[in-house]
C-alpha atoms as a PDB file:
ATOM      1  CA  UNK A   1      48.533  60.836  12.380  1.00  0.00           C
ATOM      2  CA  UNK A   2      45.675  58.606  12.719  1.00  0.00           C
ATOM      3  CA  UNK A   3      44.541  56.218  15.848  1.00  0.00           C
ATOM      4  CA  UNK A   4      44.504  52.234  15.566  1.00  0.00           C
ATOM      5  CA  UNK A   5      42.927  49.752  17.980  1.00  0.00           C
ATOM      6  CA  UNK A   6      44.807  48.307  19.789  1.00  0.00           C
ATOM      7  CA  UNK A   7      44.821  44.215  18.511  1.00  0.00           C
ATOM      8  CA  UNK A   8      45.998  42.054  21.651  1.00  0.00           C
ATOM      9  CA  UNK A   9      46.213  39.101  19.257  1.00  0.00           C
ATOM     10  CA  UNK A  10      48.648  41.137  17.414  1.00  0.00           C
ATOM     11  CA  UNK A  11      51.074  41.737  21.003  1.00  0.00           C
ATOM     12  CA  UNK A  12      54.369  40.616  20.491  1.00  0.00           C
ATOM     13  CA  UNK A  13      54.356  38.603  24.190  1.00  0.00           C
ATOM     14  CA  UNK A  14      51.263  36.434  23.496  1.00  0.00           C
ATOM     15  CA  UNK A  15      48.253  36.648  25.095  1.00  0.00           C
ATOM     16  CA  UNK A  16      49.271  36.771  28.912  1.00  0.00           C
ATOM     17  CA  UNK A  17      50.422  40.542  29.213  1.00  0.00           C
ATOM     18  CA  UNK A  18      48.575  41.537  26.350  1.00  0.00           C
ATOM     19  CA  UNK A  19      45.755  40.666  29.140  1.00  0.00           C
ATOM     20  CA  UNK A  20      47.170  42.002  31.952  1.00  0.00           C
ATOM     21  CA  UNK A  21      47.295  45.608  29.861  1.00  0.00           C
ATOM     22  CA  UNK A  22      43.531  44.682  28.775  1.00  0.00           C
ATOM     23  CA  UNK A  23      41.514  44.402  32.174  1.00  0.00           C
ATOM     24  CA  UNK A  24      41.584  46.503  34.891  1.00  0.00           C
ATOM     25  CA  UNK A  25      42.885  44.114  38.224  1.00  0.00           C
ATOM     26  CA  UNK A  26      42.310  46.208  40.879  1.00  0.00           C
ATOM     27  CA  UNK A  27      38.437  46.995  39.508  1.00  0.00           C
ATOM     28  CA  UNK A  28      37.896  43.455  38.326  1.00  0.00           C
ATOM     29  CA  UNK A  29      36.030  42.166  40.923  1.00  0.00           C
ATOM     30  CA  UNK A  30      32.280  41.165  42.290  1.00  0.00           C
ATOM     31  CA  UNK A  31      32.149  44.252  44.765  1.00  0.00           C
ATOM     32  CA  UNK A  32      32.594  46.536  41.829  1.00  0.00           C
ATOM     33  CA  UNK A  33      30.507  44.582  39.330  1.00  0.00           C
ATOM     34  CA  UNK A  34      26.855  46.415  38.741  1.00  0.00           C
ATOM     35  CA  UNK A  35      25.717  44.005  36.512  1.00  0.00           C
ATOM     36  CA  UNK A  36      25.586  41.442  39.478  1.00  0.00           C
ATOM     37  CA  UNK A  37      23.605  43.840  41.834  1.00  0.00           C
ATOM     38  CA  UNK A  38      20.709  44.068  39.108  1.00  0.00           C
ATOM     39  CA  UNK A  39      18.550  40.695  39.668  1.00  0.00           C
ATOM     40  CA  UNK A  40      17.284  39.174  36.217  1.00  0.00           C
ATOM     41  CA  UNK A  41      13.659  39.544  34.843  1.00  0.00           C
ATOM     42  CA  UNK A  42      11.283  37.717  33.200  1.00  0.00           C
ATOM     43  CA  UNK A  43       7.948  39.348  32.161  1.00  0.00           C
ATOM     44  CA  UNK A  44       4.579  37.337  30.590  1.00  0.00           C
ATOM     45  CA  UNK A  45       1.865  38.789  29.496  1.00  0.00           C
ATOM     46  CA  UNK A  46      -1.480  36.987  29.737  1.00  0.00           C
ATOM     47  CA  UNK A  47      -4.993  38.136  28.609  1.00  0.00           C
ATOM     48  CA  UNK A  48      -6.249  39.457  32.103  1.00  0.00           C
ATOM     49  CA  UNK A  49      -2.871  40.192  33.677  1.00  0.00           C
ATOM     50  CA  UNK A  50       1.058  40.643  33.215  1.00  0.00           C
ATOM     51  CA  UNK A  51       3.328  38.370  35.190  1.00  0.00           C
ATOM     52  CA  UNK A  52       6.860  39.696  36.124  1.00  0.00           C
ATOM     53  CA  UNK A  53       9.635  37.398  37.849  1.00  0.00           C
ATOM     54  CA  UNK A  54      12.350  39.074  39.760  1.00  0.00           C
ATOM     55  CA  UNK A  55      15.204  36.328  40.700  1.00  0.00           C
ATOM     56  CA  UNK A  56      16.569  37.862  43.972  1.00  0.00           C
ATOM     57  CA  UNK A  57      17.943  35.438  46.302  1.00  0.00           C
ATOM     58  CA  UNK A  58      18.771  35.750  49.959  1.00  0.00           C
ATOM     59  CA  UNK A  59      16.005  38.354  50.982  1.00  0.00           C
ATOM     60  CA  UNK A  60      13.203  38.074  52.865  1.00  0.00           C
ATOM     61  CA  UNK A  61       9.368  39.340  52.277  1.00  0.00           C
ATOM     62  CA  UNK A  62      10.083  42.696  54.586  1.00  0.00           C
ATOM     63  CA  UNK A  63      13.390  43.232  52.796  1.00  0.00           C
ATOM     64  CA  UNK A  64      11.502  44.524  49.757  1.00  0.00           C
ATOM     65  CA  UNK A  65       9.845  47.497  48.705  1.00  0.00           C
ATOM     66  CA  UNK A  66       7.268  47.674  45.941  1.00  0.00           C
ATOM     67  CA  UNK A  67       5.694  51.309  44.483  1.00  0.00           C
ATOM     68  CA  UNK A  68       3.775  52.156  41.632  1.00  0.00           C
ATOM     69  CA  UNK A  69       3.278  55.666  40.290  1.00  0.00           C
ATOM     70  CA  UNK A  70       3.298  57.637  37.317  1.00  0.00           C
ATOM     71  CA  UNK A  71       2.362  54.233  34.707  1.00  0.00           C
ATOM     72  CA  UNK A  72       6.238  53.300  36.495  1.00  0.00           C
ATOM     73  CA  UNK A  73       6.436  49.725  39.154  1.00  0.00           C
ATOM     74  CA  UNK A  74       9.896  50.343  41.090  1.00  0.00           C
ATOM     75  CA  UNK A  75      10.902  47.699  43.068  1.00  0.00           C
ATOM     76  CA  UNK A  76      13.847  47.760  45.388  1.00  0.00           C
ATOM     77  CA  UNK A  77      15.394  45.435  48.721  1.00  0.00           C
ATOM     78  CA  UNK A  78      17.943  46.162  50.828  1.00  0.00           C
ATOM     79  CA  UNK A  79      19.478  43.689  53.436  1.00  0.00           C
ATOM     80  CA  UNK A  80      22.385  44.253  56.004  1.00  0.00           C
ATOM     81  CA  UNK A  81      23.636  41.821  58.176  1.00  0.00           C
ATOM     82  CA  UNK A  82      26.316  41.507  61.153  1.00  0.00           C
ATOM     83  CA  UNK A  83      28.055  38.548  62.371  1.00  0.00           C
ATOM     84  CA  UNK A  84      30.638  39.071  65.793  1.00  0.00           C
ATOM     85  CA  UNK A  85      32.227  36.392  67.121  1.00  0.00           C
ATOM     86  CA  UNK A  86      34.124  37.411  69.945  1.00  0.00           C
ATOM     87  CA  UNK A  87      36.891  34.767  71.896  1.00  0.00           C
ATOM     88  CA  UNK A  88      39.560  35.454  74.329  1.00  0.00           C
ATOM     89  CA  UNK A  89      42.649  36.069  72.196  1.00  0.00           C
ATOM     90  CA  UNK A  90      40.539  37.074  68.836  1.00  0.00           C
ATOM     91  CA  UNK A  91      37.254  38.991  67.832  1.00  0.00           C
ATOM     92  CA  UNK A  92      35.736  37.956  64.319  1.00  0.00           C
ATOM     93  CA  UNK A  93      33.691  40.716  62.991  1.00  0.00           C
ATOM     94  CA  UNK A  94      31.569  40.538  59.331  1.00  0.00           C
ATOM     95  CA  UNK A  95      29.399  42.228  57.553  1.00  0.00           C
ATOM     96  CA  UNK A  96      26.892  42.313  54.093  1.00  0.00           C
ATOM     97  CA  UNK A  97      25.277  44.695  52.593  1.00  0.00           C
ATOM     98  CA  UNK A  98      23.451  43.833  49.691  1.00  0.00           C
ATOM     99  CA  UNK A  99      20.546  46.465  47.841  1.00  0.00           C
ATOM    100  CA  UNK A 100      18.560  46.864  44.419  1.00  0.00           C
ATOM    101  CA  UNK A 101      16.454  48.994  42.756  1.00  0.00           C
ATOM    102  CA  UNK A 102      14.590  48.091  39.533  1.00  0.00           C
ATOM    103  CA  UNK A 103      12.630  50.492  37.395  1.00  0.00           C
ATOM    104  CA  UNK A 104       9.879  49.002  34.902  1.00  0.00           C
ATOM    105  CA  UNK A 105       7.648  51.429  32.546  1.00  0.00           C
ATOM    106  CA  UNK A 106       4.432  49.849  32.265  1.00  0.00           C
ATOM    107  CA  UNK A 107       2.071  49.605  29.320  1.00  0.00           C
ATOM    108  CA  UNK A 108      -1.060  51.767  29.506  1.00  0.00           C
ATOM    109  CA  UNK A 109      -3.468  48.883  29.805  1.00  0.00           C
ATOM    110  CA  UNK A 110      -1.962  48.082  33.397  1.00  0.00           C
ATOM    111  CA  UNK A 111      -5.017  48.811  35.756  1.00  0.00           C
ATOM    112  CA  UNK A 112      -3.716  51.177  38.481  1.00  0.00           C
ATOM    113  CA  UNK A 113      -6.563  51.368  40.426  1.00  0.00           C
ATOM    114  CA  UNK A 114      -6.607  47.076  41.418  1.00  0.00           C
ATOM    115  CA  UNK A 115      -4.138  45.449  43.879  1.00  0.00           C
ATOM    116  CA  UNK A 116      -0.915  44.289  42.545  1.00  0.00           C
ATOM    117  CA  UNK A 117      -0.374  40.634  44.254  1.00  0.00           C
ATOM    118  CA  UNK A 118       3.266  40.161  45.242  1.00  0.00           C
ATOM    119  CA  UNK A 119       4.522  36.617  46.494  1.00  0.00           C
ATOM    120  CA  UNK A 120       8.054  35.796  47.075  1.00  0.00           C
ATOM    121  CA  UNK A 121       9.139  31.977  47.256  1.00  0.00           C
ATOM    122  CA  UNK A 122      12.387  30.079  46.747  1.00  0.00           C
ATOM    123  CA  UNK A 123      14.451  33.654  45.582  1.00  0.00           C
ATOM    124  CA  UNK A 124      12.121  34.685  43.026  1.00  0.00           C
ATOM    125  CA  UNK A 125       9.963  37.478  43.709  1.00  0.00           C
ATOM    126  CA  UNK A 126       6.326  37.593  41.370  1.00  0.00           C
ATOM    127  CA  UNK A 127       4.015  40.055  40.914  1.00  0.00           C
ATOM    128  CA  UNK A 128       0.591  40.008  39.387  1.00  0.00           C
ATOM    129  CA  UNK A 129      -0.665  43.141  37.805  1.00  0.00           C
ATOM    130  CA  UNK A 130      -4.116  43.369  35.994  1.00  0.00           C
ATOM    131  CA  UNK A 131      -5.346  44.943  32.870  1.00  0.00           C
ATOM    132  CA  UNK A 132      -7.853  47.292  32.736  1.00  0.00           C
ATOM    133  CA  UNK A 133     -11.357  45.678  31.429  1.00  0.00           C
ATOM    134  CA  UNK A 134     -11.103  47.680  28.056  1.00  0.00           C
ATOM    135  CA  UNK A 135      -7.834  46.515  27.137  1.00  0.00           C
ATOM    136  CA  UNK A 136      -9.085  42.837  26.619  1.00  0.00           C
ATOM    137  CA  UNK A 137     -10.535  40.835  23.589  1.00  0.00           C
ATOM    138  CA  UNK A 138     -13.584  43.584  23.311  1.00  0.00           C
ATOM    139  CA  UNK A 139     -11.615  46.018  21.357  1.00  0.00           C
ATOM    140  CA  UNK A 140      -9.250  43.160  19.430  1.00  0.00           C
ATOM    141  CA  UNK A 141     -10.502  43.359  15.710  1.00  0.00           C
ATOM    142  CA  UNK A 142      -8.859  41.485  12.903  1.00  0.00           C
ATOM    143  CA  UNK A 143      -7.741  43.302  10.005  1.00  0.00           C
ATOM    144  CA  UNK A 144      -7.747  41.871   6.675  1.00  0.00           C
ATOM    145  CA  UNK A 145      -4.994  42.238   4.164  1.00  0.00           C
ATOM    146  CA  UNK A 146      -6.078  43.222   0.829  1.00  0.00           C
END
């Protein structure tokens, strides 16, 4: 006896249970979702420096936390807040809790030894890392194909 994937375009009941059999309902939702929690990354490399963008809206500067060791730049932010509203016949009580941690290997002409400059405007976090002076155009050499 052999296995066959299951087809939901082949389910006798059209699409709408074949669905309901095909995602999870209970799991299918934003709190669970780990792909949201990671913010996105863009990363540009110039000839003196690399630029890297982390879109992470709704923090603050002290919510993050920025270390470098081992050639590796981790960056992480955590943020917790409490709201309590409290009446005579009610009480309203919320809370968030929102966190990431981001791991980035970085290339080997990253100088360790120089500041990295961080600056975090309008939800996007940027960070400005240097190159080391020997990594530039000195030891760029065109090779010529025969």
């Amino acid at each position: 006896m052999s296995l066959i994937k299951f087809n939901k375009n082949r389910f006798p009941f059209n699409n709408s249970l074949g669905d309901f059999f095909d995602r999870d309902f209970f799991l299918d939702d934003d709190f669970f979702n780990l792909e949201k929690s990671t913010p996105a990354i863009n990363v540009k490399e110039h000839d003196s420096d690399f630029e890297i963008e982390l879109a992470s809206p709704g923090f603050n500067k002290k919510d993050f936390e920025i270390t470098m060791k081992d050639d590796v730049l981790e960056v992480s932010a955590q943020k917790s807040e409490e709201e309590e509203e409290k009446e005579e016949d009610y009480m309203r009580k919320e809370f968030n809790y929102r966190s990431f941690r981001r791991s980035l290997q970085l290339p080997k002409t990253v100088d360790d030894t120089k500041d990295v400059k961080a600056t975090y405007k309008n939800g996007i976090l940027k960070l400005q890392l240097l190159k080391k002076e020997s990594s530039s155009e000195k030891n760029k050499r065109k090779i010529e194909v025969v």
